[in-house]
Protein backbone atom coordinates (compact mmCIF):
# COMPACT_ATOMS: atom_id res chain seq x y z
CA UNK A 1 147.82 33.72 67.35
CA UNK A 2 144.66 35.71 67.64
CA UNK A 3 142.49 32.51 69.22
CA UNK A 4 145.87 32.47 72.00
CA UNK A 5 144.80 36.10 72.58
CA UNK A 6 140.80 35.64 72.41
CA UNK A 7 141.76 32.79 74.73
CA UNK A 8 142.88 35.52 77.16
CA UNK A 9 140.69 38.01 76.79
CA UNK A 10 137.28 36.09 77.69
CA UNK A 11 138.34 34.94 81.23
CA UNK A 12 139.40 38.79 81.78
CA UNK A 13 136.11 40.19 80.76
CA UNK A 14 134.77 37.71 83.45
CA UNK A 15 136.31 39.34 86.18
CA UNK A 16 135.51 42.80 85.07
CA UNK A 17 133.78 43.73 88.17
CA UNK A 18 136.76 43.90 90.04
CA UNK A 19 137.42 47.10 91.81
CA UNK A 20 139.76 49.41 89.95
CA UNK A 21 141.53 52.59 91.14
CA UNK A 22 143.04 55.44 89.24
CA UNK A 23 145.80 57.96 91.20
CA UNK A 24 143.87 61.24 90.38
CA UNK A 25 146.98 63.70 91.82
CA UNK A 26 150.46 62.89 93.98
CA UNK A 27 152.61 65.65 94.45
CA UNK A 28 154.33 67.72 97.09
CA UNK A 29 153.18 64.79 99.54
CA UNK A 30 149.49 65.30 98.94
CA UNK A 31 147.75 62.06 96.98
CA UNK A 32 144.47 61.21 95.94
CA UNK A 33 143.05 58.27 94.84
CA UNK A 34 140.21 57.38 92.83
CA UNK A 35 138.51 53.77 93.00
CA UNK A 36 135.06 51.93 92.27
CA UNK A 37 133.78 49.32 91.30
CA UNK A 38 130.66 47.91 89.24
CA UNK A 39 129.42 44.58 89.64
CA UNK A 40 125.96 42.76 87.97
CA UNK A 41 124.28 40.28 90.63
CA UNK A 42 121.05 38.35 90.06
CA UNK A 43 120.09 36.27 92.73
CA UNK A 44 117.66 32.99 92.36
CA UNK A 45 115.98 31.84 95.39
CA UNK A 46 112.66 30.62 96.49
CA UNK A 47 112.49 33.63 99.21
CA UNK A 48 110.93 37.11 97.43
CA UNK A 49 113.35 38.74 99.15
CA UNK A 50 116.27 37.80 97.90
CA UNK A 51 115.28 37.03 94.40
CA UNK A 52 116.05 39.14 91.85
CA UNK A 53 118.58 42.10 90.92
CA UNK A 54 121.58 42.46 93.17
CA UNK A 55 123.62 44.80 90.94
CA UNK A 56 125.45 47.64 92.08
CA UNK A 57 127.78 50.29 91.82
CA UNK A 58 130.83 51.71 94.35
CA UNK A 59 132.74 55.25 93.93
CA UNK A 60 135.35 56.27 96.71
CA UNK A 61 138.16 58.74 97.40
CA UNK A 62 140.89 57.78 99.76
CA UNK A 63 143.83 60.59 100.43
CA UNK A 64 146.48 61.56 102.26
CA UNK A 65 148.41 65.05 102.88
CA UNK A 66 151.99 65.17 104.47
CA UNK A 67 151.93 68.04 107.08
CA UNK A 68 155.68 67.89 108.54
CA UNK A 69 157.94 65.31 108.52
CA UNK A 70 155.52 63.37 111.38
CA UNK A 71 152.36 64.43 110.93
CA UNK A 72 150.75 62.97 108.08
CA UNK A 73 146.52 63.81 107.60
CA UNK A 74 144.42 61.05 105.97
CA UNK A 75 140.71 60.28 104.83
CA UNK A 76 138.57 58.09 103.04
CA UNK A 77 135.08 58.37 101.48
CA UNK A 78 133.21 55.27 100.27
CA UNK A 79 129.33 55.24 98.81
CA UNK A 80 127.36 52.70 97.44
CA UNK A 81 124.26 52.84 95.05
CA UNK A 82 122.26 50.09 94.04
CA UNK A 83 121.33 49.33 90.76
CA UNK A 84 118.07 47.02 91.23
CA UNK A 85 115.89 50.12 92.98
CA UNK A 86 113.30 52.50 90.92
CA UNK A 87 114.53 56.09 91.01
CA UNK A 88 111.61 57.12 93.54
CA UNK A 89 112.98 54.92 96.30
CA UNK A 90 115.13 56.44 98.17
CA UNK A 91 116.44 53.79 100.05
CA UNK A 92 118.98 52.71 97.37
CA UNK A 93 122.31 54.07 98.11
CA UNK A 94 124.49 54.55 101.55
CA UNK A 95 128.19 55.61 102.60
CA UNK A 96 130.00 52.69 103.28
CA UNK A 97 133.06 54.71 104.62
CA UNK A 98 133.40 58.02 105.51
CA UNK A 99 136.70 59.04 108.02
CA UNK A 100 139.28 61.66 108.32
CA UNK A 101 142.44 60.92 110.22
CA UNK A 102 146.23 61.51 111.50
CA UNK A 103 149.16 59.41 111.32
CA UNK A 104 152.00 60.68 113.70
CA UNK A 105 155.00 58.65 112.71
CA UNK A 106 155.79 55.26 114.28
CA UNK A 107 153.44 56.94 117.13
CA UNK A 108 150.59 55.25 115.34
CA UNK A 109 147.66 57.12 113.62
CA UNK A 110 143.74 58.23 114.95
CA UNK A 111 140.79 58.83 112.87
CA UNK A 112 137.29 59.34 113.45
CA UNK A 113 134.08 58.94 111.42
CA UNK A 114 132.59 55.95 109.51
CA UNK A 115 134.89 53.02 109.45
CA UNK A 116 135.59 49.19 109.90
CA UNK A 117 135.59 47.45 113.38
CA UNK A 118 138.74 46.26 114.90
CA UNK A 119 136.90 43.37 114.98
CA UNK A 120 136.99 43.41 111.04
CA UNK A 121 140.88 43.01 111.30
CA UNK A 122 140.40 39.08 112.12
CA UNK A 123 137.34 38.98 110.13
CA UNK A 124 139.11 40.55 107.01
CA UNK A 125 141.04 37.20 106.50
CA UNK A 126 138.03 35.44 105.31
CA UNK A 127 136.37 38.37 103.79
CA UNK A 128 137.93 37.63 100.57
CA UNK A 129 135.25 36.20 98.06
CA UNK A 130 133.82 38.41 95.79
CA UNK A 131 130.02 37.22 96.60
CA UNK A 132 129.19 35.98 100.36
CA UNK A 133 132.42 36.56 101.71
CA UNK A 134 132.89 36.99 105.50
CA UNK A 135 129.56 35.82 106.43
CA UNK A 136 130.34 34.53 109.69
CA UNK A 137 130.12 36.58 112.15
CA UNK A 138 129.79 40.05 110.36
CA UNK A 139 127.15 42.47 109.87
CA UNK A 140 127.34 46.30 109.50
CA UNK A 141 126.11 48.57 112.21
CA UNK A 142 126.04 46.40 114.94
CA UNK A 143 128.21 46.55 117.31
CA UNK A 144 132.13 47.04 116.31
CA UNK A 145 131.99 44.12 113.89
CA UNK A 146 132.02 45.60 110.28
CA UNK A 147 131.58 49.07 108.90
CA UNK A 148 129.79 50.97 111.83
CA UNK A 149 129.25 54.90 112.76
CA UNK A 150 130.59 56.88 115.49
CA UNK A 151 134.32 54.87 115.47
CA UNK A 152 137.06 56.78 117.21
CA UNK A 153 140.27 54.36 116.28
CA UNK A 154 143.74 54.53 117.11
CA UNK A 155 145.90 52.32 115.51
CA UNK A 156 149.97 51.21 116.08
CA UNK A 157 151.56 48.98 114.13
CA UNK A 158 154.79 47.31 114.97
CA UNK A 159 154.66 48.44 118.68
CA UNK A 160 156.18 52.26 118.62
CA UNK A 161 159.22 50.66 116.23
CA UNK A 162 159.75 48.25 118.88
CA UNK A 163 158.87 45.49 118.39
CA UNK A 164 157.89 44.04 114.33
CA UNK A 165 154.86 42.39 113.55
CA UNK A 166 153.36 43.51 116.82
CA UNK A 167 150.43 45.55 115.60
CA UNK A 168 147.48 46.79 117.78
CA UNK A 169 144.36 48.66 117.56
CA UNK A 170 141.79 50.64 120.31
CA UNK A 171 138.16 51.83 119.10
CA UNK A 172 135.51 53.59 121.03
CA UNK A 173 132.39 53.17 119.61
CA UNK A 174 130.37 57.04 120.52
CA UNK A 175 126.13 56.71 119.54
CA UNK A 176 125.90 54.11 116.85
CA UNK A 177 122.41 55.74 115.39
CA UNK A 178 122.34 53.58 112.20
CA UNK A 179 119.44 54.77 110.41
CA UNK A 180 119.05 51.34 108.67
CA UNK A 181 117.92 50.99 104.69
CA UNK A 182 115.72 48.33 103.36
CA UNK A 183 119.37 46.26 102.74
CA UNK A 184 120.26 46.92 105.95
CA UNK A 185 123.22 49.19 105.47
């Protein structure tokens, strides 16, 4: 019985870099949620600058308050640190996400700050691996194509209650001034 549950418990501790989230408070219509992630990366290639430690951390906060019965206020905060740099470089950690928001019933919602492209929608689909994922056509702070600054979004989903399924976003894109980092975040 205990090799059945060893048996188990070995491919689990292989996927423990999986993002994980805890519910930190929900109550009276206010939530907050807790969520990171850790993951150890070493990369082997023949270029110098890829080689070597990839490993890093994630922390975020994601929320939500109920104002009335309609108006609902939302936000997100996302931040990466890398694990590979010395602590004098300073050129080791980013926010991924950073957005505030309001959702105003079947009306649709609008937020502003740091978030994913509309473009990302399609793009999500095949952002699903763990490592190299989404490649295609994706890179962040260019354009409206992954996580970029500046993005005023409103969002719909199922039409105004008319119509299911039919979801749609708009996104203005204001000065994109991506002060890029030695990973290009």
């Amino acid at each position: 019985m205990n090799r059945k549950v060893l048996a188990l418990l070995v491919p689990a501790l292989l996927v423990a870099g999986a993002a994980n989230a805890a519910e930190v408070y929900n109550k009276n219509g206010n939530k907050l949620d807790l969520y990171g992630k850790v993951d150890g990366l070493r990369y082997f290639s023949d270029n110098a600058g890829d080689d070597g430690d990839q490993s890093y951390a994630r922390i975020g906060f994601k929320g939500e308050t109920q104002i009335n019965d309609m108006l609902t206020g939302y936000g997100q905060w996302e931040y990466n640190m890398q694990a590979s740099g010395t602590e004098g470089n300073r050129d080791t950690s980013w926010t991924r996400l950073g957005f505030a928001g309001l959702k105003f019933g079947e009306y649709g919602s609008f937020d502003y700050g740091r978030n994913y492209g509309v473009i990302y929608d399609v793009e999500a689909w095949t952002d699903v691996l763990p490592e190299f994922g989404g490649d295609s056509y994706t890179q962040t702070d260019v354009y409206m194509l992954q996580r970029a600054n500046g993005l005023a979004t409103y969002r719909n989903t199922d039409f105004f209650g008319l119509v299911e399924g039919w979801n749609f976003a708009l996104q203005y894109q204001g000065n994109n001034e991506s002060g890029n980092n030695a990973f290009g975040q």
